[in-house]
Protein backbone atom coordinates (compact mmCIF):
# COMPACT_ATOMS: atom_id res chain seq x y z
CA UNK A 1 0.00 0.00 0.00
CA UNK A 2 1.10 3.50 -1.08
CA UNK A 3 2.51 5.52 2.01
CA UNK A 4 -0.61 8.25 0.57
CA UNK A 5 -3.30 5.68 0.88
CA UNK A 6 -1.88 4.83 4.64
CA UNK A 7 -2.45 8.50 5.28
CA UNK A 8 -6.13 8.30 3.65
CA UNK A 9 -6.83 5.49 6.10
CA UNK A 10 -4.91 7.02 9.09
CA UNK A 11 -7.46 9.86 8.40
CA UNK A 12 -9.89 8.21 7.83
CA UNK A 13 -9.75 6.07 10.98
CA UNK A 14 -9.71 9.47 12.66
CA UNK A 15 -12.44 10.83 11.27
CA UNK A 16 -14.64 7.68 12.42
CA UNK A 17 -13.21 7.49 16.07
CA UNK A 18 -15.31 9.95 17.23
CA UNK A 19 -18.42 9.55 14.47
CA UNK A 20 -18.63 6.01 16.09
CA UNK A 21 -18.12 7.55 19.89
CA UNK A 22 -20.53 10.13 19.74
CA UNK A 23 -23.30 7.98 17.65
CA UNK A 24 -22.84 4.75 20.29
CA UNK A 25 -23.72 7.29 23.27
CA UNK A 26 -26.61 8.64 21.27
CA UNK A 27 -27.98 5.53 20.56
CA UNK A 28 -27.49 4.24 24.26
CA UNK A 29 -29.03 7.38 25.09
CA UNK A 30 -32.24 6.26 22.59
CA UNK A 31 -31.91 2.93 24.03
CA UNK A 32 -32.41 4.02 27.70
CA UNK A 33 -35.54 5.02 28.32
CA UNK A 34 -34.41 5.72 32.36
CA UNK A 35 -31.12 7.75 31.20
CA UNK A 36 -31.31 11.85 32.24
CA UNK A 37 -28.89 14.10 31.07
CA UNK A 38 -29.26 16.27 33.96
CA UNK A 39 -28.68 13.54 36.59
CA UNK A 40 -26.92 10.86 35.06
CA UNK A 41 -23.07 10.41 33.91
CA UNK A 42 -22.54 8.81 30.39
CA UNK A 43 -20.90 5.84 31.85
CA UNK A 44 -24.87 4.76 33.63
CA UNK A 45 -25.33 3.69 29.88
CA UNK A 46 -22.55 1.20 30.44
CA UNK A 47 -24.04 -0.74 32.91
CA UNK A 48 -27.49 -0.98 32.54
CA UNK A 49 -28.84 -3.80 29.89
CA UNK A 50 -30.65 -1.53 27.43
CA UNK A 51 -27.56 0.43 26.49
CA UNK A 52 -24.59 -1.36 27.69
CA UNK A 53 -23.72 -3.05 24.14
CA UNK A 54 -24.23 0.15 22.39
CA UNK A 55 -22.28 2.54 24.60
CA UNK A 56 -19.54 0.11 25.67
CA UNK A 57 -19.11 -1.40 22.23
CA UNK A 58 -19.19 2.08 20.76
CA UNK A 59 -16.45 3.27 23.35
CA UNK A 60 -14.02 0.62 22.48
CA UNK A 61 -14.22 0.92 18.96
CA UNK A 62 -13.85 4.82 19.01
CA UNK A 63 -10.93 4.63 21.48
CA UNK A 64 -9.18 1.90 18.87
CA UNK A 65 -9.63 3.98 16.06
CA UNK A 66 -8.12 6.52 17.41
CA UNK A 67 -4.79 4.73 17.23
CA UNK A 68 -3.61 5.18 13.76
CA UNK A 69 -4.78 8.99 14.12
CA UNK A 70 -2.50 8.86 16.77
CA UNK A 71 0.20 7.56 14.80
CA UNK A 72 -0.51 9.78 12.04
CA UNK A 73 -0.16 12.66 14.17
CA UNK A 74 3.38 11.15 15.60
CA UNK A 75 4.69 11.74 12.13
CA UNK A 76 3.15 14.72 10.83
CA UNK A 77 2.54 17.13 14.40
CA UNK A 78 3.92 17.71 17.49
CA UNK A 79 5.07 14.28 19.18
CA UNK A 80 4.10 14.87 22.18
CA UNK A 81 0.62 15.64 21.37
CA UNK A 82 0.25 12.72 19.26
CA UNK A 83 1.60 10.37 22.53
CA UNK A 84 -1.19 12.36 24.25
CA UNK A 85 -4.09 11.38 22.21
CA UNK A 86 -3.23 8.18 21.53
CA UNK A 87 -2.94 7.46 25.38
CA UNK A 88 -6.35 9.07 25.67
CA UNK A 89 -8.12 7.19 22.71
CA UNK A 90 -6.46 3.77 24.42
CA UNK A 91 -7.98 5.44 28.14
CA UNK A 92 -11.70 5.92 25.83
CA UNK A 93 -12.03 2.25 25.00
CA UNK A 94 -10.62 1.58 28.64
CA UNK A 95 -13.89 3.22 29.61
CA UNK A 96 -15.93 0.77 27.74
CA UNK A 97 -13.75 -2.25 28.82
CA UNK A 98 -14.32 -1.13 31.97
CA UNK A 99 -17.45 -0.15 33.23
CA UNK A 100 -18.68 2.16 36.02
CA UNK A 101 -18.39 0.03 39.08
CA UNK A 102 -14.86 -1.41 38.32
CA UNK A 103 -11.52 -0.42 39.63
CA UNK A 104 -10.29 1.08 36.28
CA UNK A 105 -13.06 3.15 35.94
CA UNK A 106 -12.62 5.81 36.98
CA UNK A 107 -8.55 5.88 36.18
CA UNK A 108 -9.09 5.65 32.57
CA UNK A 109 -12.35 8.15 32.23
CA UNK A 110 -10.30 10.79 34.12
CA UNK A 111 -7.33 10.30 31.88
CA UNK A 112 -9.57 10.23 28.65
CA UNK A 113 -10.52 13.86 29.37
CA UNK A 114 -7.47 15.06 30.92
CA UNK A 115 -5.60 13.72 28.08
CA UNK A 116 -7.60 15.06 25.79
CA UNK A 117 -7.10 18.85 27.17
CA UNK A 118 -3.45 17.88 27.93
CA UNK A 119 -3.30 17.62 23.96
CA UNK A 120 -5.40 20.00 22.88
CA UNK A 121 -3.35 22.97 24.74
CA UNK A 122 -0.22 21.79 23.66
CA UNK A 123 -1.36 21.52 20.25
CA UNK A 124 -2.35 24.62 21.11
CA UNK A 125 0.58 26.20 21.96
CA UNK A 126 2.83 24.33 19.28
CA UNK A 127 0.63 26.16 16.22
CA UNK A 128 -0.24 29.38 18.76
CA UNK A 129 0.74 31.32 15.67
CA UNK A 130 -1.86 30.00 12.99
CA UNK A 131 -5.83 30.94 13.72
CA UNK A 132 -6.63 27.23 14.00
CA UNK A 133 -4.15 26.91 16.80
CA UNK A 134 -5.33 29.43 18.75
CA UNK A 135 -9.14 28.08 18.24
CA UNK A 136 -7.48 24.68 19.62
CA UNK A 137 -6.07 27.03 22.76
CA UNK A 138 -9.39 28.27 23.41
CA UNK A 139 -11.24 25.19 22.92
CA UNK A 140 -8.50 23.26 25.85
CA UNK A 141 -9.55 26.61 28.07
CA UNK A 142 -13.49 26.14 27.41
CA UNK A 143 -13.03 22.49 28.30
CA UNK A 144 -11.16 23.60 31.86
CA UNK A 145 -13.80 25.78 32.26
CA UNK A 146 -16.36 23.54 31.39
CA UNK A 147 -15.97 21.49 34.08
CA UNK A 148 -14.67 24.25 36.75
CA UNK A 149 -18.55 26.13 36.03
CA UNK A 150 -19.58 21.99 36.75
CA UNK A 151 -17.76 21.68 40.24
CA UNK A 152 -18.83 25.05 41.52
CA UNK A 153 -22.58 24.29 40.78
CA UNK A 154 -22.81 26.52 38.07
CA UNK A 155 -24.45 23.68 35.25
CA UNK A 156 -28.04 23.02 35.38
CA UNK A 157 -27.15 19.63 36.33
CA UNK A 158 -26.02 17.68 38.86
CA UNK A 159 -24.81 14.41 36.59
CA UNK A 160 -21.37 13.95 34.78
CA UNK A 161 -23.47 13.59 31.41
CA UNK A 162 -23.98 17.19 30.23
CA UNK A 163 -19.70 17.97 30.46
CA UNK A 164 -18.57 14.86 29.87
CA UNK A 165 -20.58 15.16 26.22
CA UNK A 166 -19.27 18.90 26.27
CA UNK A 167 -16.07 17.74 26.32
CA UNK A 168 -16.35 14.83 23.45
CA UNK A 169 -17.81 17.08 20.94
CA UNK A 170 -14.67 19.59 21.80
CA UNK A 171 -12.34 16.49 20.78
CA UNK A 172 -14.74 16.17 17.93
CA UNK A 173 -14.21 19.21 16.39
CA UNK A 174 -10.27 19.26 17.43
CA UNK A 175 -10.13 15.41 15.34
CA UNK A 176 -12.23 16.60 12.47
CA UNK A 177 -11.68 20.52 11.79
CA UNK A 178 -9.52 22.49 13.77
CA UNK A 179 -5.78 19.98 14.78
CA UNK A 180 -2.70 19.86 12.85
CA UNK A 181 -3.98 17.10 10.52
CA UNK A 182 -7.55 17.66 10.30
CA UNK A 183 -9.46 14.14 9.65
CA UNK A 184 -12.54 15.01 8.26
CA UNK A 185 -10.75 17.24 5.14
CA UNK A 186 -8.91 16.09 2.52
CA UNK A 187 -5.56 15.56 2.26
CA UNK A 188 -3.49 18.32 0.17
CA UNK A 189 -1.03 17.55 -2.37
CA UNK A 190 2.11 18.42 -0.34
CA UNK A 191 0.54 16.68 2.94
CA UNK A 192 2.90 13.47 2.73
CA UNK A 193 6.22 15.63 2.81
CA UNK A 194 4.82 17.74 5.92
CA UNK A 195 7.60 17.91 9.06
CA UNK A 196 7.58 16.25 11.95
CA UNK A 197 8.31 18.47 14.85
């Protein structure tokens, strides 16, 4: 296979990790006729038998295509944030492998979305001087505050569900629009000879 067609499917692979995420907590959402945004964390969906398949399954698979993202990052951005990611896509299917009520619960769904900012900001700060970059800044800044406005009481909800999703669709738009290889655009003619920093 062509090094240019590993990139398409690197990409690709990113664009789907969180497509398949974000539409396996919707569905378990659907699926759960007991599930409240406002009073719930995502990870109730994991353990209760109407959504469990969907949300877990759907967590897994996300989290393991975000690998060869991951890798495609390594070779094309900042190193460091690709190590990031890729340790927080492997702590996202850690979520679904282990559900709420198990010892590495909690371990990997903290490091999923500290990761996550952890990456974002130092993506961040690597490309601080395109506008992109400094979108990336702000979004890593929204998602601190997002859950600082949370902990003080500030939400209209006392659940995990409403930042948690917050803070997916944030990696969402980081994986698909706005990081140093965007996933969900395609590639550009000079994209295989871009540096590694």
């Amino acid at each position: 296979m062509s090094p240019r067609r590993i990139d398409a499917w690197r990409r690709a692979a990113g664009a789907a990790s969180p497509a398949v995420a974000l539409g396996g907590i919707l569905l378990a959402t659907a699926l759960d006729p007991t599930f409240s945004w406002t009073t719930d964390a995502l990870s109730d969906l994991g353990v209760r038998a109407p959504s469990a398949l969907a949300f877990n399954g759907a967590l897994i698979a996300g989290g393991l295509l975000g690998l060869p993202y991951a890798h495609l990052l390594f070779e094309r951005a900042d190193r460091a944030v690709a190590v990031a990611f890729g340790v927080g896509s492997l702590c996202l299917a850690g979520v679904g492998l282990f559900p709420s009520g198990t010892a590495l619960h909690a371990p990997v769904a903290v490091g999923f979305y500290l990761l996550a900012t952890v990456a974002l900001a130092g993506d961040g700060v690597a490309r601080r001087d395109e506008s992109t970059g400094r979108l990336t800044l702000a979004l890593a800044a929204g998602h601190v505050l997002s859950w600082t406005t949370w902990g003080a009481g500030l939400w209209p909800a006392t659940g995990l569900a409403l930042p948690e999703f917050v803070g997916a669709l944030i990696v969402a738009a980081w994986v698909w629009l706005l990081g140093p290889v965007p996933a969900a655009t395609p590639p550009d003619a000079t994209d295989t000879n871009a540096p590694v920093r």
